[in-house]
C-alpha atoms as a PDB file:
ATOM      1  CA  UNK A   1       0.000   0.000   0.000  1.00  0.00           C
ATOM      2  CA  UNK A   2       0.863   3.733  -0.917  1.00  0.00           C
ATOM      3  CA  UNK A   3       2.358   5.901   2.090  1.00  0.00           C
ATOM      4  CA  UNK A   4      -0.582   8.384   1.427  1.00  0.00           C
ATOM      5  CA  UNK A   5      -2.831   8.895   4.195  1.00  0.00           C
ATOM      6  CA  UNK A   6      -5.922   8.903   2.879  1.00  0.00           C
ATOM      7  CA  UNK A   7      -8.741  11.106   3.767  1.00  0.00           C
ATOM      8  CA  UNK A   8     -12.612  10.210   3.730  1.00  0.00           C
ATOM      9  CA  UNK A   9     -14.840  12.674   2.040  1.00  0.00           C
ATOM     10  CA  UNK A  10     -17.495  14.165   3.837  1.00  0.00           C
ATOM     11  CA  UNK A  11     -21.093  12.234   3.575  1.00  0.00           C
ATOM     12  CA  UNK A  12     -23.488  14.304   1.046  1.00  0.00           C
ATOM     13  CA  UNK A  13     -26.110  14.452   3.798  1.00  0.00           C
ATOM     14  CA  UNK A  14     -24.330  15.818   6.650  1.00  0.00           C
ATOM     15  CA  UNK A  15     -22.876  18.634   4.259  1.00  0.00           C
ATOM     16  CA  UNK A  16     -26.263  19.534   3.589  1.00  0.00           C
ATOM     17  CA  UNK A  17     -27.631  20.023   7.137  1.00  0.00           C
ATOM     18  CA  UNK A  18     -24.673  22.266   8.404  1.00  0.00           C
ATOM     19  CA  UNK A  19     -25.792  24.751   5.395  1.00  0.00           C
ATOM     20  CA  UNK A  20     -29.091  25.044   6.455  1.00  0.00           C
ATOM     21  CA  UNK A  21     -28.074  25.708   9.908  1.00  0.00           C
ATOM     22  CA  UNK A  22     -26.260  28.321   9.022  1.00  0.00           C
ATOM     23  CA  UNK A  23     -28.994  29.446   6.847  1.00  0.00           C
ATOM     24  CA  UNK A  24     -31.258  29.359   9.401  1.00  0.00           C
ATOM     25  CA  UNK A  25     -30.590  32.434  11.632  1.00  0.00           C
ATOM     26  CA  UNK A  26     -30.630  34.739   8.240  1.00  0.00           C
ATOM     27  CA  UNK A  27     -34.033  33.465   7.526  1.00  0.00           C
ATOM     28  CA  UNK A  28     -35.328  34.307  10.936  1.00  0.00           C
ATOM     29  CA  UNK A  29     -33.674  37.795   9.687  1.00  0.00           C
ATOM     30  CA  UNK A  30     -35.636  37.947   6.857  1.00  0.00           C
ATOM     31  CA  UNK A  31     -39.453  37.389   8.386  1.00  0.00           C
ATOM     32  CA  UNK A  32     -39.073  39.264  11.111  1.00  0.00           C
ATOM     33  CA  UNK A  33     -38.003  42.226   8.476  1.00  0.00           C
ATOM     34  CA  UNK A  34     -40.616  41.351   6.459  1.00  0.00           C
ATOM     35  CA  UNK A  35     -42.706  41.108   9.400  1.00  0.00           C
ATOM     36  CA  UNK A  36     -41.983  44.584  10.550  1.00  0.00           C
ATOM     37  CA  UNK A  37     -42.698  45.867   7.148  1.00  0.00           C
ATOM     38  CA  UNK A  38     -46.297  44.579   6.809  1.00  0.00           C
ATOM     39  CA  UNK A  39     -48.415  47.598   7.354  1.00  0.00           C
ATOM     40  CA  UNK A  40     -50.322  46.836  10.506  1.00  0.00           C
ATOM     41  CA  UNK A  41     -54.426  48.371  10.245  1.00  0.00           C
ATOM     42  CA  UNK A  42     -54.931  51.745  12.326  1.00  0.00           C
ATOM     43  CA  UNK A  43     -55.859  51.495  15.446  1.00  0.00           C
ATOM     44  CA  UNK A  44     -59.697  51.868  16.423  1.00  0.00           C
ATOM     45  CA  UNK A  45     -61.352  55.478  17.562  1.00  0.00           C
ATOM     46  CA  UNK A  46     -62.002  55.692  21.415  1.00  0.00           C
ATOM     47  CA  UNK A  47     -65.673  55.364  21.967  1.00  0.00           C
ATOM     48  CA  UNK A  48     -67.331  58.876  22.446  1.00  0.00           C
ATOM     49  CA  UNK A  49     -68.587  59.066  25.042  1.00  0.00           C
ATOM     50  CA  UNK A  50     -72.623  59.634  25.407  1.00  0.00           C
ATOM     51  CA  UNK A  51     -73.674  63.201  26.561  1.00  0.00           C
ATOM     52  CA  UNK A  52     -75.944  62.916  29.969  1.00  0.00           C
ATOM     53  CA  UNK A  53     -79.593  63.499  30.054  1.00  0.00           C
ATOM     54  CA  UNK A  54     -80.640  66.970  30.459  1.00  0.00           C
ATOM     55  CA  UNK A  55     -81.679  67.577  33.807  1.00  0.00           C
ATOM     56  CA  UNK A  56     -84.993  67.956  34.929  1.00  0.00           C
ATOM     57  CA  UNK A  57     -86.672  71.584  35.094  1.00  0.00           C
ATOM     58  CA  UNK A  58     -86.633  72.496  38.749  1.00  0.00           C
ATOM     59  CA  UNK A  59     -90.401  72.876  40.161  1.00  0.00           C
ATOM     60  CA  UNK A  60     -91.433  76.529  40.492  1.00  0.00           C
ATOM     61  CA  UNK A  61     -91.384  77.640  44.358  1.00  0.00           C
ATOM     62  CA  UNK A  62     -94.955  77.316  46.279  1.00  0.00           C
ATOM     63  CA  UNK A  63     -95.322  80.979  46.681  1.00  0.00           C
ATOM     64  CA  UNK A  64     -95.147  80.973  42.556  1.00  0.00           C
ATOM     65  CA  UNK A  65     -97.702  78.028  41.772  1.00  0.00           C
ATOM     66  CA  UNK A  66    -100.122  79.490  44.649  1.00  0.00           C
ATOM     67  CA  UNK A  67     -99.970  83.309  42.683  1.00  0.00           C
ATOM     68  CA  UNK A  68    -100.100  81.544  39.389  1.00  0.00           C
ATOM     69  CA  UNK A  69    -102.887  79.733  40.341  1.00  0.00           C
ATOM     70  CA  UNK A  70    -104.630  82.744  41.875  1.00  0.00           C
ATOM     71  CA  UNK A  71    -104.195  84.542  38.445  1.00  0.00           C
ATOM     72  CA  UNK A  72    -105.558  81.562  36.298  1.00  0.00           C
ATOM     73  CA  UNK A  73    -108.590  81.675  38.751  1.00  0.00           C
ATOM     74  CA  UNK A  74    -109.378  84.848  38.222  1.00  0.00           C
ATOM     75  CA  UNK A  75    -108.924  85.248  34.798  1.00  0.00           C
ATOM     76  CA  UNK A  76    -111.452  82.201  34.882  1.00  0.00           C
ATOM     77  CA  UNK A  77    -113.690  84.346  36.815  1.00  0.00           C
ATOM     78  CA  UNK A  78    -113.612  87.286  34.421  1.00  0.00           C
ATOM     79  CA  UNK A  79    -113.921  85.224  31.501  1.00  0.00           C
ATOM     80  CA  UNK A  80    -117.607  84.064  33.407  1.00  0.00           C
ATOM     81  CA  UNK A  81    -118.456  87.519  33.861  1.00  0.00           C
ATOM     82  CA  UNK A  82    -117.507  88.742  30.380  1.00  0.00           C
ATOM     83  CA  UNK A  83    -119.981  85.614  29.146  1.00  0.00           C
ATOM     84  CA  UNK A  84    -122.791  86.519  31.590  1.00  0.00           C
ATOM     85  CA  UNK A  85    -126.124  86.719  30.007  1.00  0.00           C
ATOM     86  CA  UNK A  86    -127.517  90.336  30.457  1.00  0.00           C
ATOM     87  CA  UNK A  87    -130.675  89.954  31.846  1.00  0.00           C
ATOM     88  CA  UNK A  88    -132.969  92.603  30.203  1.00  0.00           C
ATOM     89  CA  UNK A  89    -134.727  95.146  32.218  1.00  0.00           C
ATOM     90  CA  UNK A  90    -138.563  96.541  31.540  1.00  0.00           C
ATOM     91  CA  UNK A  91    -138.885  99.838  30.004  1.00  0.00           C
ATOM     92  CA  UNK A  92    -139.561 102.503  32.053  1.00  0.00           C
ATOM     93  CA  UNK A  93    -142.985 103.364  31.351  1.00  0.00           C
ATOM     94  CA  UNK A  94    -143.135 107.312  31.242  1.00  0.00           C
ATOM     95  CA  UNK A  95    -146.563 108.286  30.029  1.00  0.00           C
ATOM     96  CA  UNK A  96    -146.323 110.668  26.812  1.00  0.00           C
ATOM     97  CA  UNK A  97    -146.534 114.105  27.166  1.00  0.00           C
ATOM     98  CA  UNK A  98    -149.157 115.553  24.656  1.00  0.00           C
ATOM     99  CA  UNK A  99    -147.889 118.261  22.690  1.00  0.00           C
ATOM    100  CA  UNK A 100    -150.772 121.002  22.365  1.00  0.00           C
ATOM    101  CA  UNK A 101    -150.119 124.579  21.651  1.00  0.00           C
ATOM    102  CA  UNK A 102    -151.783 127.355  22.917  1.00  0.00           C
ATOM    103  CA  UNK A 103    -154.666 127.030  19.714  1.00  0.00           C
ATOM    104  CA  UNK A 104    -154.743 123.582  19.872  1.00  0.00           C
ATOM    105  CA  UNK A 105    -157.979 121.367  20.107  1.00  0.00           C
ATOM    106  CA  UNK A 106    -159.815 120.549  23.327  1.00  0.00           C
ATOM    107  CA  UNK A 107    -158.008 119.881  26.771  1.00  0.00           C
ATOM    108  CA  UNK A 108    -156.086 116.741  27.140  1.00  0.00           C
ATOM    109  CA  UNK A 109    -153.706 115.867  29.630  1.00  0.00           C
ATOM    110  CA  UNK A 110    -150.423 116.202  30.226  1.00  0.00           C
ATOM    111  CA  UNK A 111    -149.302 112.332  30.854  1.00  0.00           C
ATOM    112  CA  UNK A 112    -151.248 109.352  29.512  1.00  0.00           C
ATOM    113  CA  UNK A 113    -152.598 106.602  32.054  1.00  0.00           C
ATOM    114  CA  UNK A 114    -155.525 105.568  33.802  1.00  0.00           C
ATOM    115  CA  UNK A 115    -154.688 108.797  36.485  1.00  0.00           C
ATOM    116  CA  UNK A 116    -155.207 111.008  33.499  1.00  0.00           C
ATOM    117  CA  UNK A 117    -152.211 112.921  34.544  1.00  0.00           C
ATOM    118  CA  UNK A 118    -152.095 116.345  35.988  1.00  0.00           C
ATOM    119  CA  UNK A 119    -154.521 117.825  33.818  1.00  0.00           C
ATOM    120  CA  UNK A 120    -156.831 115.006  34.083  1.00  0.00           C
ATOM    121  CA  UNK A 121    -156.687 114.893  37.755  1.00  0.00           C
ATOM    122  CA  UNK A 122    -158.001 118.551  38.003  1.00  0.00           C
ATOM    123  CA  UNK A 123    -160.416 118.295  35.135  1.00  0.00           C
ATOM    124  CA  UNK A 124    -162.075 115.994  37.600  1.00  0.00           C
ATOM    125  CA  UNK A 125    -162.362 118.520  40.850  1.00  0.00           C
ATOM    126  CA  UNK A 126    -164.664 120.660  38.155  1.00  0.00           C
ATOM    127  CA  UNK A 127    -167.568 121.908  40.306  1.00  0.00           C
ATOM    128  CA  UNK A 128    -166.233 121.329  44.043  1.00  0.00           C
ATOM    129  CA  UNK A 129    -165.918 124.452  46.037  1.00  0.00           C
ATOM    130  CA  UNK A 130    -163.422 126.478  46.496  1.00  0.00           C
ATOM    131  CA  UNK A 131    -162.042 127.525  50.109  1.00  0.00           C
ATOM    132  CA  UNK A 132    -158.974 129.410  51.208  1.00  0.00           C
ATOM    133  CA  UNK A 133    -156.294 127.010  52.481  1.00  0.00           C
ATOM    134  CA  UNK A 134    -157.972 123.818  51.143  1.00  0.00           C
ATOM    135  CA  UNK A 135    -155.737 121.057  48.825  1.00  0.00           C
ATOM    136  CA  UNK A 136    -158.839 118.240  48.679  1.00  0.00           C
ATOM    137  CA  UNK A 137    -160.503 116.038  48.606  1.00  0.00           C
ATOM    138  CA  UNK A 138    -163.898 118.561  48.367  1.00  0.00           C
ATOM    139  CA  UNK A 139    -162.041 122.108  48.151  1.00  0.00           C
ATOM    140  CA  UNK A 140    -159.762 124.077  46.771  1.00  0.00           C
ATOM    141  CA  UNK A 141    -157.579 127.161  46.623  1.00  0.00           C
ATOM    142  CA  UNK A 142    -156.136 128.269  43.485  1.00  0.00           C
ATOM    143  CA  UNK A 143    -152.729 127.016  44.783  1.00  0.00           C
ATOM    144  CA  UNK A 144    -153.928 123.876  46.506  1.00  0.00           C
ATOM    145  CA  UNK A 145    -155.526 122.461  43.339  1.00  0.00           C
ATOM    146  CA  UNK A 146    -151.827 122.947  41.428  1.00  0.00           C
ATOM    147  CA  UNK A 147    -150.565 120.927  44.656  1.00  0.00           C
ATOM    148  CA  UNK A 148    -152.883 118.012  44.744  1.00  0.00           C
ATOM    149  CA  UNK A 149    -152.709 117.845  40.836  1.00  0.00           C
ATOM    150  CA  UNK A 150    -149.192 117.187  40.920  1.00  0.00           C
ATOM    151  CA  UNK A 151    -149.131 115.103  44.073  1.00  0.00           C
ATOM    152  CA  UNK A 152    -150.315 112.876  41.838  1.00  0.00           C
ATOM    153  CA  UNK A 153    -147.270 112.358  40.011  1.00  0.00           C
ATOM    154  CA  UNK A 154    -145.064 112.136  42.928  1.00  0.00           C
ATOM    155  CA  UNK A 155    -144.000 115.614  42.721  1.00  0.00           C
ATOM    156  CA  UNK A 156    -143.930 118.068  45.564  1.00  0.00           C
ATOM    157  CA  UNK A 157    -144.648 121.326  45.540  1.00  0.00           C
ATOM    158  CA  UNK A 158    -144.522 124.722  47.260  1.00  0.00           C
ATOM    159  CA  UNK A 159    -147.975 125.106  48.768  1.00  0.00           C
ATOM    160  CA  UNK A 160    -148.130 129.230  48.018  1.00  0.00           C
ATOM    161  CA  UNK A 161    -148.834 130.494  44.686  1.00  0.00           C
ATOM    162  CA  UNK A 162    -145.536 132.569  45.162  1.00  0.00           C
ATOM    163  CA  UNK A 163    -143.428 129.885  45.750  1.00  0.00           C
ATOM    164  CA  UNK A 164    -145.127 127.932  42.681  1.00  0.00           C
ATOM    165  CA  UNK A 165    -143.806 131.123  40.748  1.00  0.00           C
ATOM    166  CA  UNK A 166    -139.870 129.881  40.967  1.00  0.00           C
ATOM    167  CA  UNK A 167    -140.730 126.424  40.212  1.00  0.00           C
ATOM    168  CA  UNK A 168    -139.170 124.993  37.320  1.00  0.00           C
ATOM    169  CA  UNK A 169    -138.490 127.617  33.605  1.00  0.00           C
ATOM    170  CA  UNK A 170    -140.548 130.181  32.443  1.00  0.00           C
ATOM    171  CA  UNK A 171    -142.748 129.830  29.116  1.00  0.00           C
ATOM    172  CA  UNK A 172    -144.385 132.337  26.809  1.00  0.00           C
ATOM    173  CA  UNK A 173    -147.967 132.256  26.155  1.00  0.00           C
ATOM    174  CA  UNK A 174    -147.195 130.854  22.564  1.00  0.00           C
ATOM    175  CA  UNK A 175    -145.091 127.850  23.947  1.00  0.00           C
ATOM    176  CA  UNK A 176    -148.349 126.852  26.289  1.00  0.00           C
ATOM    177  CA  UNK A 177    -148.801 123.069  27.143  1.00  0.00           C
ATOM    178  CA  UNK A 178    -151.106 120.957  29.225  1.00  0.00           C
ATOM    179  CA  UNK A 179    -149.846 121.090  32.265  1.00  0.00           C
ATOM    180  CA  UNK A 180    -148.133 124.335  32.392  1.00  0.00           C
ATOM    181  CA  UNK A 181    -148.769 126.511  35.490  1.00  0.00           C
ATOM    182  CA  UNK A 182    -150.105 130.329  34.266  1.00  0.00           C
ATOM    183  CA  UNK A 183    -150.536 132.820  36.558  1.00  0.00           C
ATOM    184  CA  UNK A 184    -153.153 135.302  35.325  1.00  0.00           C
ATOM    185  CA  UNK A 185    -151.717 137.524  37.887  1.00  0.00           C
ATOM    186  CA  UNK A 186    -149.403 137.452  41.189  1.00  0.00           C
ATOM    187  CA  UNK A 187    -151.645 136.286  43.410  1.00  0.00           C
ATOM    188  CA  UNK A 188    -153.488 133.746  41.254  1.00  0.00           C
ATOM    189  CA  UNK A 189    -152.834 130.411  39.379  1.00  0.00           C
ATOM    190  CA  UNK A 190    -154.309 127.587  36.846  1.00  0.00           C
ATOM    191  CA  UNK A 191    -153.269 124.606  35.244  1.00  0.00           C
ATOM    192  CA  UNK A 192    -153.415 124.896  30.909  1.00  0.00           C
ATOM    193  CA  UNK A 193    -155.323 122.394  29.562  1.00  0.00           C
ATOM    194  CA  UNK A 194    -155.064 123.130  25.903  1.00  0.00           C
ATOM    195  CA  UNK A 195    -156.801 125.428  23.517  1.00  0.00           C
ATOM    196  CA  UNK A 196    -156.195 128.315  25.238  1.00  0.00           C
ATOM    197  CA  UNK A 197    -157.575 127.429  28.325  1.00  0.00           C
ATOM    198  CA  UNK A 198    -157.056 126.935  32.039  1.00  0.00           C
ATOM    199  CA  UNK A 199    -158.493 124.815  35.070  1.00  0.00           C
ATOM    200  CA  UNK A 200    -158.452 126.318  38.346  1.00  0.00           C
ATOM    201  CA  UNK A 201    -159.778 127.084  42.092  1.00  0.00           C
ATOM    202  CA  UNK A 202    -161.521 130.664  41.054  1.00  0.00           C
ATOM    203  CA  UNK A 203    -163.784 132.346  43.573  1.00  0.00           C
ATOM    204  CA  UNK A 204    -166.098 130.918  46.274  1.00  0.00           C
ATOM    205  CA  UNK A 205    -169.285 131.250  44.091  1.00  0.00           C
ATOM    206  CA  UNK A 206    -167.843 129.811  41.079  1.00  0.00           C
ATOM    207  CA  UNK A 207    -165.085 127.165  42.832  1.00  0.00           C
ATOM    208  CA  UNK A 208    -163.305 125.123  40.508  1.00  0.00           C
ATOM    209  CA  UNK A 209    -163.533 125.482  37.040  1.00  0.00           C
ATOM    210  CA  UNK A 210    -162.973 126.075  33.470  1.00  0.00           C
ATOM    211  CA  UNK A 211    -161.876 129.175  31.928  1.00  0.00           C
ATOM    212  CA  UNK A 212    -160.365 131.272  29.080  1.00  0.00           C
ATOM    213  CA  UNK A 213    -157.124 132.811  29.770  1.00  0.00           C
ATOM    214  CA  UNK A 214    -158.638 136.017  30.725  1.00  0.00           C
ATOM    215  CA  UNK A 215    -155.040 137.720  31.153  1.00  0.00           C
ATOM    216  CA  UNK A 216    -151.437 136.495  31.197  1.00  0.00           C
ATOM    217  CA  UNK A 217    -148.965 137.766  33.485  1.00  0.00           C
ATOM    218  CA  UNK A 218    -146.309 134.716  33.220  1.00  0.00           C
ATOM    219  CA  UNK A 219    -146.091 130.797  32.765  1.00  0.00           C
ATOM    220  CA  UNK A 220    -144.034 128.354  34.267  1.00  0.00           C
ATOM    221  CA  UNK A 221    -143.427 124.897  33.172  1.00  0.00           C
ATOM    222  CA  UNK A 222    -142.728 122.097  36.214  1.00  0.00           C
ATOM    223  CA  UNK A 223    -142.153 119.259  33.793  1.00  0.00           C
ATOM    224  CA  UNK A 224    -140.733 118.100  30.818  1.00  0.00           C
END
């Protein structure tokens, strides 16, 4: 045999396995480099977080709901009245005067109604007597007749034929009507009745009765 030492060549399969465990670390090199390079997704938004309920409105004070209350109740009680039915009153019944100058027609009165009025009252004492200081029932004085007449219609009056002379406005003889007081002189009165004619408390022979306007001194109307 040869002198040569001779050397053994390496088995195929053990070669094999030392290269890829020296390959090995450089491959763990590459995925985690490739790894790292991977875009990785964006991270989620926080969750907003949900706003509270509002509150609750605080309850007015007592002292407020009590006034409040006393408003609403009376604006509920004017609202009644401002609905109220209106309960309708009866006409005042005033009888109607009866216009009648001094050439009217015959005597009427000066207020319609079953009394007859004023006029018609002393129309109806024609033929009792006349005696001084007398207002009725059976006699009369010029003055007292005037009195009782409008007694009648719930107005009083002086009980002197002077004092009848400031009662109420004076009148001419051509604005005469029923009713009027004329004073054929200062110390004597009648009641016109119309046509140019007067009722009165004359004399004690002729008592009460109806006469022309034998003279005209003044007039004075009471009513109307």
């Amino acid at each position: 045999m040869s002198g040569h030492t001779t050397h053994a060549a390496p088995a195929h399969g053990s070669g094999s396995a030392a290269i890829a465990a020296e390959a090995i670390p450089d491959r763990l090199l590459e995925l985690r480099s490739a790894t790292r390079s991977i875009p990785q997704p964006p991270a989620p938004p926080p969750p907003v977080a949900a706003a509270p309920p509002p509150a609750p409105a605080a309850a007015p004070p007592r002292a407020a709901r009590a006034e409040s209350s006393t408003r609403a109740s009376r604006s509920a009680t004017r609202s009644q009245r401002s609905v109220r039915p209106q309960t309708a009153r009866p006409p005042t019944r005033r009888p109607a005067r009866t216009r009648t100058g001094s050439t009217g027609g015959p005597a009427t009165t000066v207020y319609s109604g079953n009394s007859g009025g004023v006029v018609g009252f002393a129309m109806a004492q024609v033929g009792k007597g006349y005696s001084f200081g007398s207002t009725g029932p059976d006699r009369y004085d010029c003055s007292g007749l005037v009195v009782a007449a409008f007694r009648r219609l719930g107005i009083s009056l002086p009980r002197s034929t002077g004092g009848l002379a400031g009662m109420g406005r004076p009148v001419s003889r051509g604005e005469l009507q029923p009713g009027d007081l004329v004073f054929p002189s200062s110390g004597h009165v009648g009641i016109y009745i119309g046509g140019g004619r007067i009722v009165h408390a004359s004399t004690e022979r002729d008592g009460v009765k109806i006469s022309p306007i034998y003279a005209f001194r003044f007039a004075r109307r009471v009513v109307g």
